[in-house]
PDB file of N, CA and C in Angstrom:
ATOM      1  N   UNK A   1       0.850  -1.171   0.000  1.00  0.00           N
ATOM      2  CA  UNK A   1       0.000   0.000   0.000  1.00  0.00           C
ATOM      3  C   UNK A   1       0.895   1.233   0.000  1.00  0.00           C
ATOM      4  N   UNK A   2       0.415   2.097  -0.580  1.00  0.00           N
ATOM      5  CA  UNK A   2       1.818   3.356  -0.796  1.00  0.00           C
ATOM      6  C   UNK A   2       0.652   4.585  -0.478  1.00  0.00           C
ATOM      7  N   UNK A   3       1.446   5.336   0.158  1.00  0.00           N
ATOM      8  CA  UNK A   3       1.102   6.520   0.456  1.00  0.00           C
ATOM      9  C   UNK A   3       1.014   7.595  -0.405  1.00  0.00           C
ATOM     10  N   UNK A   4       0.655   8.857  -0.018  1.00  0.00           N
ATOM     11  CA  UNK A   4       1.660  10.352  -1.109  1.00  0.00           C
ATOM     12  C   UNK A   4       2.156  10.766   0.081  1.00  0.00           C
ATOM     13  N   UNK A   5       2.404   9.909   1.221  1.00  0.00           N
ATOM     14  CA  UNK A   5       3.839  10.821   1.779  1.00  0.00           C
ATOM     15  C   UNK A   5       5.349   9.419   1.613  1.00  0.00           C
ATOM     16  N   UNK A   6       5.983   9.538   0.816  1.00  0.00           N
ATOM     17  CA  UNK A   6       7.401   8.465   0.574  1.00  0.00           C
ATOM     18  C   UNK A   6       7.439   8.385   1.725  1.00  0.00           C
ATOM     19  N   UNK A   7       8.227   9.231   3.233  1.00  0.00           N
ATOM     20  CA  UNK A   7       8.603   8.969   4.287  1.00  0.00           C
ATOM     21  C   UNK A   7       7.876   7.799   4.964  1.00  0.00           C
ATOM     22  N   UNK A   8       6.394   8.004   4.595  1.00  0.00           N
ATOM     23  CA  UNK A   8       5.584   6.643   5.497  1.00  0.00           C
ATOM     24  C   UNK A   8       6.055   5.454   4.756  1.00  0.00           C
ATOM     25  N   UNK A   9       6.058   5.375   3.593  1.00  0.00           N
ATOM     26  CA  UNK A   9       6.348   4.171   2.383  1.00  0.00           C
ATOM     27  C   UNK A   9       7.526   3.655   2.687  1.00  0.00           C
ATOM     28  N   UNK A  10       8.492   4.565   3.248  1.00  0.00           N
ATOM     29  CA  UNK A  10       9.773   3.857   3.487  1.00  0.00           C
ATOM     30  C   UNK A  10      10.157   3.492   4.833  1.00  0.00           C
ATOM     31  N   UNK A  11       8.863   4.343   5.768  1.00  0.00           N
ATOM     32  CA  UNK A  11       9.097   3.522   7.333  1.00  0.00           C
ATOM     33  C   UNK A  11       8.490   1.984   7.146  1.00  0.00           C
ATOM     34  N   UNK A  12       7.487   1.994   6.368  1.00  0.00           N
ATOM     35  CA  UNK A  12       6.399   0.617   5.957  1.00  0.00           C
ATOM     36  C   UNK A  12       7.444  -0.100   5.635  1.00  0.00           C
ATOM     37  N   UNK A  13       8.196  -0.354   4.719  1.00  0.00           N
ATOM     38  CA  UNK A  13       9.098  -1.204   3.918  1.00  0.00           C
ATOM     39  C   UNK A  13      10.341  -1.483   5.343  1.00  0.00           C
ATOM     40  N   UNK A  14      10.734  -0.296   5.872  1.00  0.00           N
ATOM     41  CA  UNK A  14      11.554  -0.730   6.828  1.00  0.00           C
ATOM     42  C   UNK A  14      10.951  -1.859   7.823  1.00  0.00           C
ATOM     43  N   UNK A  15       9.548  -1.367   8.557  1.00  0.00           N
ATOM     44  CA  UNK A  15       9.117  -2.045   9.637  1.00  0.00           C
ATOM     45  C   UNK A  15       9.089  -3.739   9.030  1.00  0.00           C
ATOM     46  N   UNK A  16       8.331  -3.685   7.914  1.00  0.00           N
ATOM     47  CA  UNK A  16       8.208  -5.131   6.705  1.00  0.00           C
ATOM     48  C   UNK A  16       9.792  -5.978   7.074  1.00  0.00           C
ATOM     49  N   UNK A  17      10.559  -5.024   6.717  1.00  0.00           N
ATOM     50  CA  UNK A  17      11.792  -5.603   6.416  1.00  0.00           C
ATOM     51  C   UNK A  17      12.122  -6.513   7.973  1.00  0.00           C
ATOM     52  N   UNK A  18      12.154  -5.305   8.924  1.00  0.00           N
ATOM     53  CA  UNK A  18      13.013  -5.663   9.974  1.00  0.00           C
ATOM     54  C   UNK A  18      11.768  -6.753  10.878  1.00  0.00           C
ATOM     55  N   UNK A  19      10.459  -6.942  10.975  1.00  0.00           N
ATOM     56  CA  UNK A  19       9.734  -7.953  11.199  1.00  0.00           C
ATOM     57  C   UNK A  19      10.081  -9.669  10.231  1.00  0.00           C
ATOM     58  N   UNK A  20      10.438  -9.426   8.469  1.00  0.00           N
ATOM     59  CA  UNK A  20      11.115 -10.361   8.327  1.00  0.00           C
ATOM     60  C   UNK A  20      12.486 -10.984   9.208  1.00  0.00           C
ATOM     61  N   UNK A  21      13.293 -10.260   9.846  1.00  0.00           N
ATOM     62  CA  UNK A  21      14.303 -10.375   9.878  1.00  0.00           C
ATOM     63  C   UNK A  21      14.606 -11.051  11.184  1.00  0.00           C
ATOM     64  N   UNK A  22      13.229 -10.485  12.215  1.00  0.00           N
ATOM     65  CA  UNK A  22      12.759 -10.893  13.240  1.00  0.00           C
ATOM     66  C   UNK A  22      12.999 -12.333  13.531  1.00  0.00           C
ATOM     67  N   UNK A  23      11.435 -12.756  12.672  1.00  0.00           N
ATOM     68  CA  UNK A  23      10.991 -14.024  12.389  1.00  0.00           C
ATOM     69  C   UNK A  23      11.771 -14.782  11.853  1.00  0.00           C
ATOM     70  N   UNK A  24      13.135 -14.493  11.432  1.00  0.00           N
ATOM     71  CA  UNK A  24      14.174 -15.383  10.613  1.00  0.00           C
ATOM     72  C   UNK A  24      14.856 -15.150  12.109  1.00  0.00           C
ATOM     73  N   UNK A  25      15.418 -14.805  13.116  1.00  0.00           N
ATOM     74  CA  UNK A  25      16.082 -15.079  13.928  1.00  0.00           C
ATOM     75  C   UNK A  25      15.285 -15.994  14.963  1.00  0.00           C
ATOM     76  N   UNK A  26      14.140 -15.460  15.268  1.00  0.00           N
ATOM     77  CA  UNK A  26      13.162 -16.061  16.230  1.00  0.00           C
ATOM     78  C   UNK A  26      13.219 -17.996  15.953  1.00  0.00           C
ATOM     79  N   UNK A  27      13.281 -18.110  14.663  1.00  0.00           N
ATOM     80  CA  UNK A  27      12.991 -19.413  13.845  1.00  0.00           C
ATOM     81  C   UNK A  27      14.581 -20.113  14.049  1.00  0.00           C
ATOM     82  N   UNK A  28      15.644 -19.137  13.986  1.00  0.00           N
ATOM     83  CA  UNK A  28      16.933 -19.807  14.324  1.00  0.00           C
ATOM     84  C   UNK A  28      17.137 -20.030  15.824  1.00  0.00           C
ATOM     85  N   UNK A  29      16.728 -19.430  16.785  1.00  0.00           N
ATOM     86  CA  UNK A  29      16.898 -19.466  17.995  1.00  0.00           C
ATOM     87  C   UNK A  29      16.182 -20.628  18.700  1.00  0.00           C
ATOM     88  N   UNK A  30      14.652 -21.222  17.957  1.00  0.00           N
ATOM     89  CA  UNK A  30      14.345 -21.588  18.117  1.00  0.00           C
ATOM     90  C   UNK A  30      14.701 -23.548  17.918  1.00  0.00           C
ATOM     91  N   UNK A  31      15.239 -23.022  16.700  1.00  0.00           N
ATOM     92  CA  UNK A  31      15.708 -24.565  16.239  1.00  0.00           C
ATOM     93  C   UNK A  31      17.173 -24.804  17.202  1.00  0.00           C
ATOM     94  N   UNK A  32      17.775 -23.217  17.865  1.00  0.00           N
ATOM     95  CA  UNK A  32      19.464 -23.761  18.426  1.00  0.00           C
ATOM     96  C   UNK A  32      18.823 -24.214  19.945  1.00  0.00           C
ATOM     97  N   UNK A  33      17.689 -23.812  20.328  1.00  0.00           N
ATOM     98  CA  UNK A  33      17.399 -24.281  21.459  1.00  0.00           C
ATOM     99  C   UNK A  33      16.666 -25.954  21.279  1.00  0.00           C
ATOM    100  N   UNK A  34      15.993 -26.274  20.243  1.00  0.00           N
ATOM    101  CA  UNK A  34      15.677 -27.636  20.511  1.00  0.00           C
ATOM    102  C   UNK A  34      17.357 -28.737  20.056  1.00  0.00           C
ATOM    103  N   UNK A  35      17.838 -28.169  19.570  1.00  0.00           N
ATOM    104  CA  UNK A  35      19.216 -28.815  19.339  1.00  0.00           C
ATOM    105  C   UNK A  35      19.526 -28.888  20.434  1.00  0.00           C
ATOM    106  N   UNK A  36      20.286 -28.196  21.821  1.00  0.00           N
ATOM    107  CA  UNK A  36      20.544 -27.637  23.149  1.00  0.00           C
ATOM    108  C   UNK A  36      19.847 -29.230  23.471  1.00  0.00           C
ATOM    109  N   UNK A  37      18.443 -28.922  23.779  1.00  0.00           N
ATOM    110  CA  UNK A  37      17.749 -29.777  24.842  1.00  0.00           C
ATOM    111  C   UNK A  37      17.986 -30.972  24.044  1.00  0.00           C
ATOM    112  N   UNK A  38      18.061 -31.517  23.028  1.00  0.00           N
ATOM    113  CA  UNK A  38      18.066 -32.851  22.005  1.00  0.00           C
ATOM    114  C   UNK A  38      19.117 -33.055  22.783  1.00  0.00           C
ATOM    115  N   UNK A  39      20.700 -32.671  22.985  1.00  0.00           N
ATOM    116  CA  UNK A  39      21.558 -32.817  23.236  1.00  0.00           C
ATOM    117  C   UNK A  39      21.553 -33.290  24.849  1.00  0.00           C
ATOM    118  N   UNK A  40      20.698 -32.361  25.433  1.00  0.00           N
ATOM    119  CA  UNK A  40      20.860 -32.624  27.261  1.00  0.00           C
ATOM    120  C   UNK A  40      19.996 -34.004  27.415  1.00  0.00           C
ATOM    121  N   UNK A  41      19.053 -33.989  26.762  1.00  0.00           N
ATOM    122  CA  UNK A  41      18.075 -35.284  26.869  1.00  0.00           C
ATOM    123  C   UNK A  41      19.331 -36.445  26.168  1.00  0.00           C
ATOM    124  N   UNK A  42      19.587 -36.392  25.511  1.00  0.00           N
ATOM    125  CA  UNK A  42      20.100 -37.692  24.792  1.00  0.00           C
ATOM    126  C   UNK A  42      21.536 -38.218  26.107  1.00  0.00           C
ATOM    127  N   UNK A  43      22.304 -36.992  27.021  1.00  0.00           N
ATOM    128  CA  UNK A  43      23.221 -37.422  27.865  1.00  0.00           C
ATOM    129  C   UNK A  43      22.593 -37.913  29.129  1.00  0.00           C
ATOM    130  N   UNK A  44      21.208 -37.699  29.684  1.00  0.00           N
ATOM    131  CA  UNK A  44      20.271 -38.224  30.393  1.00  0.00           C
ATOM    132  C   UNK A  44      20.111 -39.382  30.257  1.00  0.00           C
ATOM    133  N   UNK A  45      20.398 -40.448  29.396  1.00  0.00           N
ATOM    134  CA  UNK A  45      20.086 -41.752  29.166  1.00  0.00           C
ATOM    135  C   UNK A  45      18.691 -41.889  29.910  1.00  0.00           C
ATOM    136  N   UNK A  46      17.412 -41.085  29.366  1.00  0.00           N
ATOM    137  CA  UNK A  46      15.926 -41.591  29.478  1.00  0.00           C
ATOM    138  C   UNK A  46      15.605 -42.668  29.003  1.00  0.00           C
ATOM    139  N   UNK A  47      14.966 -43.493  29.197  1.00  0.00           N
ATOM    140  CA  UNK A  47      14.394 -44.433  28.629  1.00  0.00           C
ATOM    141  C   UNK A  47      13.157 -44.346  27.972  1.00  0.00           C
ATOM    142  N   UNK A  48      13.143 -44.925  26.922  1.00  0.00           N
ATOM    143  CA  UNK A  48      12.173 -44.885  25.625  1.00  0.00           C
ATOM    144  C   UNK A  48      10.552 -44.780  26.464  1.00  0.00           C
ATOM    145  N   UNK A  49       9.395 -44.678  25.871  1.00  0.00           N
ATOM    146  CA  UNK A  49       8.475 -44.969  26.558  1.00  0.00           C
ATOM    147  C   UNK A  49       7.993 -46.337  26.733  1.00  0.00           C
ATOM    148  N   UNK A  50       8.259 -47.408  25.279  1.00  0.00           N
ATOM    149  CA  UNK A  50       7.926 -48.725  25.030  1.00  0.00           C
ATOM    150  C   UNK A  50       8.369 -49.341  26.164  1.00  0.00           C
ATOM    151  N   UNK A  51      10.050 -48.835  26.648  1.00  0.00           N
ATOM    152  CA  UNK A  51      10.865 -49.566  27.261  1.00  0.00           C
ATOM    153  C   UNK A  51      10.205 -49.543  29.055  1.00  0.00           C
ATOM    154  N   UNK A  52       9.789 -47.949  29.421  1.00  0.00           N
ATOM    155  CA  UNK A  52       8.791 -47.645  30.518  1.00  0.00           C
ATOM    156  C   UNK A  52       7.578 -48.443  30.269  1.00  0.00           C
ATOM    157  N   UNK A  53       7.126 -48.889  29.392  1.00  0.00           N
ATOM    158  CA  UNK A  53       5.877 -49.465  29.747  1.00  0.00           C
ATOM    159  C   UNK A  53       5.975 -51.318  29.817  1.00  0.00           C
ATOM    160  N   UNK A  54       7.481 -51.850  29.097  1.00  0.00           N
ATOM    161  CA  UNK A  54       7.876 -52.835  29.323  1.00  0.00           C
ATOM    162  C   UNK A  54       8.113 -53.398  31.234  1.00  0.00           C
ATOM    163  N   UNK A  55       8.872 -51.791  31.149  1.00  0.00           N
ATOM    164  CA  UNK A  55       9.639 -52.846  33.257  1.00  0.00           C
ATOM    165  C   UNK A  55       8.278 -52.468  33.628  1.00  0.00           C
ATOM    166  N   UNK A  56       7.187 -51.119  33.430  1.00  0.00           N
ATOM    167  CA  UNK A  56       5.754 -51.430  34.037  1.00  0.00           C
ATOM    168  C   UNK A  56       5.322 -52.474  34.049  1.00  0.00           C
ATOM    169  N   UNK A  57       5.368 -53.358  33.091  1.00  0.00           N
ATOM    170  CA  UNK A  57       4.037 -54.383  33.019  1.00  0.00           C
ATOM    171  C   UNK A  57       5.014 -54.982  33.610  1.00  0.00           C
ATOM    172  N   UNK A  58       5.808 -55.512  33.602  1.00  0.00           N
ATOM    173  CA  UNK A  58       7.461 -56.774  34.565  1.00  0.00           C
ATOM    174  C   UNK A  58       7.082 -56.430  35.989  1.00  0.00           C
ATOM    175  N   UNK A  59       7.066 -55.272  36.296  1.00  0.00           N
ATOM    176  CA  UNK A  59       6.383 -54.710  37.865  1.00  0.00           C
ATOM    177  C   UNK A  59       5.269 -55.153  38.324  1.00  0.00           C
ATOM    178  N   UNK A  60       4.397 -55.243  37.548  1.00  0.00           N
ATOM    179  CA  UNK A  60       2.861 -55.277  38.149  1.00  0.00           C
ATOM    180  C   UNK A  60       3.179 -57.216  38.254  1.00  0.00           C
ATOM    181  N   UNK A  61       3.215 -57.728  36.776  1.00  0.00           N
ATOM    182  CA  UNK A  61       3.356 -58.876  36.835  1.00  0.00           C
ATOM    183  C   UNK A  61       4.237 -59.639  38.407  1.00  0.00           C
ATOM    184  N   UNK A  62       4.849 -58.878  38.602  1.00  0.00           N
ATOM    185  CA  UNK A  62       5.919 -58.899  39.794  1.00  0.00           C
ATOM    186  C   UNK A  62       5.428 -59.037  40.814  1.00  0.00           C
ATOM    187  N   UNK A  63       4.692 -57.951  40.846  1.00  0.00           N
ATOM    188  CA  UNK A  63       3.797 -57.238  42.293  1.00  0.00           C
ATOM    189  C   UNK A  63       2.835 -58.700  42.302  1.00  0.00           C
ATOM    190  N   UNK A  64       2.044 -59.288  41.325  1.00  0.00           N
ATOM    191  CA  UNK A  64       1.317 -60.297  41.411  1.00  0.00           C
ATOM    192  C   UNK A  64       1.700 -61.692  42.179  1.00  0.00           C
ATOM    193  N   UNK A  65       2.677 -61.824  41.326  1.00  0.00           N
ATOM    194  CA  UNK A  65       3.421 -63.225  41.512  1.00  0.00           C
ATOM    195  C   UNK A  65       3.897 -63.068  42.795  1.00  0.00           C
ATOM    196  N   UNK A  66       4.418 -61.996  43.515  1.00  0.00           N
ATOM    197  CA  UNK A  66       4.364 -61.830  44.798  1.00  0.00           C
ATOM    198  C   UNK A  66       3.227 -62.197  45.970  1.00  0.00           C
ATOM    199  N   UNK A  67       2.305 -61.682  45.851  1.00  0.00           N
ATOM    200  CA  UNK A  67       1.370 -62.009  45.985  1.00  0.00           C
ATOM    201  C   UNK A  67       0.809 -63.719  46.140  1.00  0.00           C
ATOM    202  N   UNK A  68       0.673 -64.196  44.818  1.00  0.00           N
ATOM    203  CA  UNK A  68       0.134 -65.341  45.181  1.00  0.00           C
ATOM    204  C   UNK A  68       0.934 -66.192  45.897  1.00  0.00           C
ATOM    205  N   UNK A  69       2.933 -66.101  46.108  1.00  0.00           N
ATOM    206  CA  UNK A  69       3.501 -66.589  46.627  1.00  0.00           C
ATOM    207  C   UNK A  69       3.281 -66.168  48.289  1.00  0.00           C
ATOM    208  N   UNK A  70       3.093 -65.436  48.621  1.00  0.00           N
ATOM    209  CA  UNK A  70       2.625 -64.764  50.029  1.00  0.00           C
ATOM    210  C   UNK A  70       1.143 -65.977  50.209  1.00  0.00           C
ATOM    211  N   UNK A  71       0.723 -66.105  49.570  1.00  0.00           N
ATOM    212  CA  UNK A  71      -0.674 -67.112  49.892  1.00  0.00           C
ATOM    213  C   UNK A  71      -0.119 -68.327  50.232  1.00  0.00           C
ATOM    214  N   UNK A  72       0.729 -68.731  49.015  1.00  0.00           N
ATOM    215  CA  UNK A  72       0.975 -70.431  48.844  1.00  0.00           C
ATOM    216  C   UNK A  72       2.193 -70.237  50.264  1.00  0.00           C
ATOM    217  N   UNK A  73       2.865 -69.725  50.719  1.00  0.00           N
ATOM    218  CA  UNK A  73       3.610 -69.531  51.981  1.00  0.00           C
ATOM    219  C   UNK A  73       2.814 -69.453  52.841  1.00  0.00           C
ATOM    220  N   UNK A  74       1.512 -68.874  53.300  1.00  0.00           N
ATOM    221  CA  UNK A  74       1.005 -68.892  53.906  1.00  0.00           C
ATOM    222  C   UNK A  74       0.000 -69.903  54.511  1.00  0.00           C
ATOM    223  N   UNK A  75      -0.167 -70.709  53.180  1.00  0.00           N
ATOM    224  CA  UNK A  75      -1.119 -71.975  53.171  1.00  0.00           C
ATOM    225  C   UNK A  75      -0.233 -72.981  53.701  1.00  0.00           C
ATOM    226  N   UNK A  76       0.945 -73.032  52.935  1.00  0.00           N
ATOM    227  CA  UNK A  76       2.200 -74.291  53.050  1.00  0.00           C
ATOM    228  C   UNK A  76       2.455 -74.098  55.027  1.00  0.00           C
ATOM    229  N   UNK A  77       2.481 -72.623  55.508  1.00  0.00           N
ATOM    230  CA  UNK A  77       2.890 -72.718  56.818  1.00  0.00           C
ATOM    231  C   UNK A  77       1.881 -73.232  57.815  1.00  0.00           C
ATOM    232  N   UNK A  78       0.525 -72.965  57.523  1.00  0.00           N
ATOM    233  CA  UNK A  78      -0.543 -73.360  57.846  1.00  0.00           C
ATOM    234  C   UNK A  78      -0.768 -74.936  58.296  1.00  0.00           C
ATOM    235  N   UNK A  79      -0.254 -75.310  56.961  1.00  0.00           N
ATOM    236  CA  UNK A  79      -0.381 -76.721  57.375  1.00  0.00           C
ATOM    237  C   UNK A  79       0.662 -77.509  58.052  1.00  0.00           C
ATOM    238  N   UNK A  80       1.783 -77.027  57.996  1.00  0.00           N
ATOM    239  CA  UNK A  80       3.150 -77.381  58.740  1.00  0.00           C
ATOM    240  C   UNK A  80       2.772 -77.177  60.155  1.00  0.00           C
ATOM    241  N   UNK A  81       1.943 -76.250  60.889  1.00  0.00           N
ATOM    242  CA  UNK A  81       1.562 -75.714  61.858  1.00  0.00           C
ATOM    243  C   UNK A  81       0.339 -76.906  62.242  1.00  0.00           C
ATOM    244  N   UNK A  82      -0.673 -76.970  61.234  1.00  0.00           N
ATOM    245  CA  UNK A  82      -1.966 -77.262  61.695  1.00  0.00           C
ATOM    246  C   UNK A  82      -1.705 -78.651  62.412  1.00  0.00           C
ATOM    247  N   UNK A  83      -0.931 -79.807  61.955  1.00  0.00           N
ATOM    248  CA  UNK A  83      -1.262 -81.100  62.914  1.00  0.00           C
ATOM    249  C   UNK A  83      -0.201 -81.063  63.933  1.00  0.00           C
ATOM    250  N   UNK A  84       0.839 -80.219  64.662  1.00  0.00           N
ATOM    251  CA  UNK A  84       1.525 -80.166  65.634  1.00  0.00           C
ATOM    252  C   UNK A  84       0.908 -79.676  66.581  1.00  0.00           C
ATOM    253  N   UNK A  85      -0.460 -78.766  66.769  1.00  0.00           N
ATOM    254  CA  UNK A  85      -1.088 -78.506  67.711  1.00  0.00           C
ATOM    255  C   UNK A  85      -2.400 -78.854  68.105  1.00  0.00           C
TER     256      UNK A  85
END
């Protein structure tokens, strides 16, 4: 859009310009910071999520088998107990 005053036409083109110039740094800063964190995460040795939901289910399964062994110990002592008294 152009004016009949040049001075506005050439603040317009400046502001244009230096908002491109913006958004081209904003966009680099942005990509040097997910590089940054890519980098801190990857020396973290996180574990995958598949791999979190693998020792989950190994846990619960765990937590179970615990469990029914707490019964069968409990039954097995039961009866070791029951004809001595």
């Amino acid at each position: 859009m152009q004016t009949r005053n040049p001075f506005i036409d050439d603040l317009t083109k400046m502001a244009n310009g230096a908002m491109g110039a913006l958004t081209g740094v904003k966009d680099e800063v942005e990509a040097r910071v997910r590089d940054q964190i890519a980098k801190i995460l990857d020396g973290m040795d996180i574990p995958r999520r598949d791999e979190f939901e693998a020792v989950k289910a190994m846990a619960a399964k765990a937590r179970e088998e615990n469990e029914e062994l707490k019964k069968q110990i409990a039954e097995l002592q039961a009866k070791l107990a029951g004809p001595r008294s």
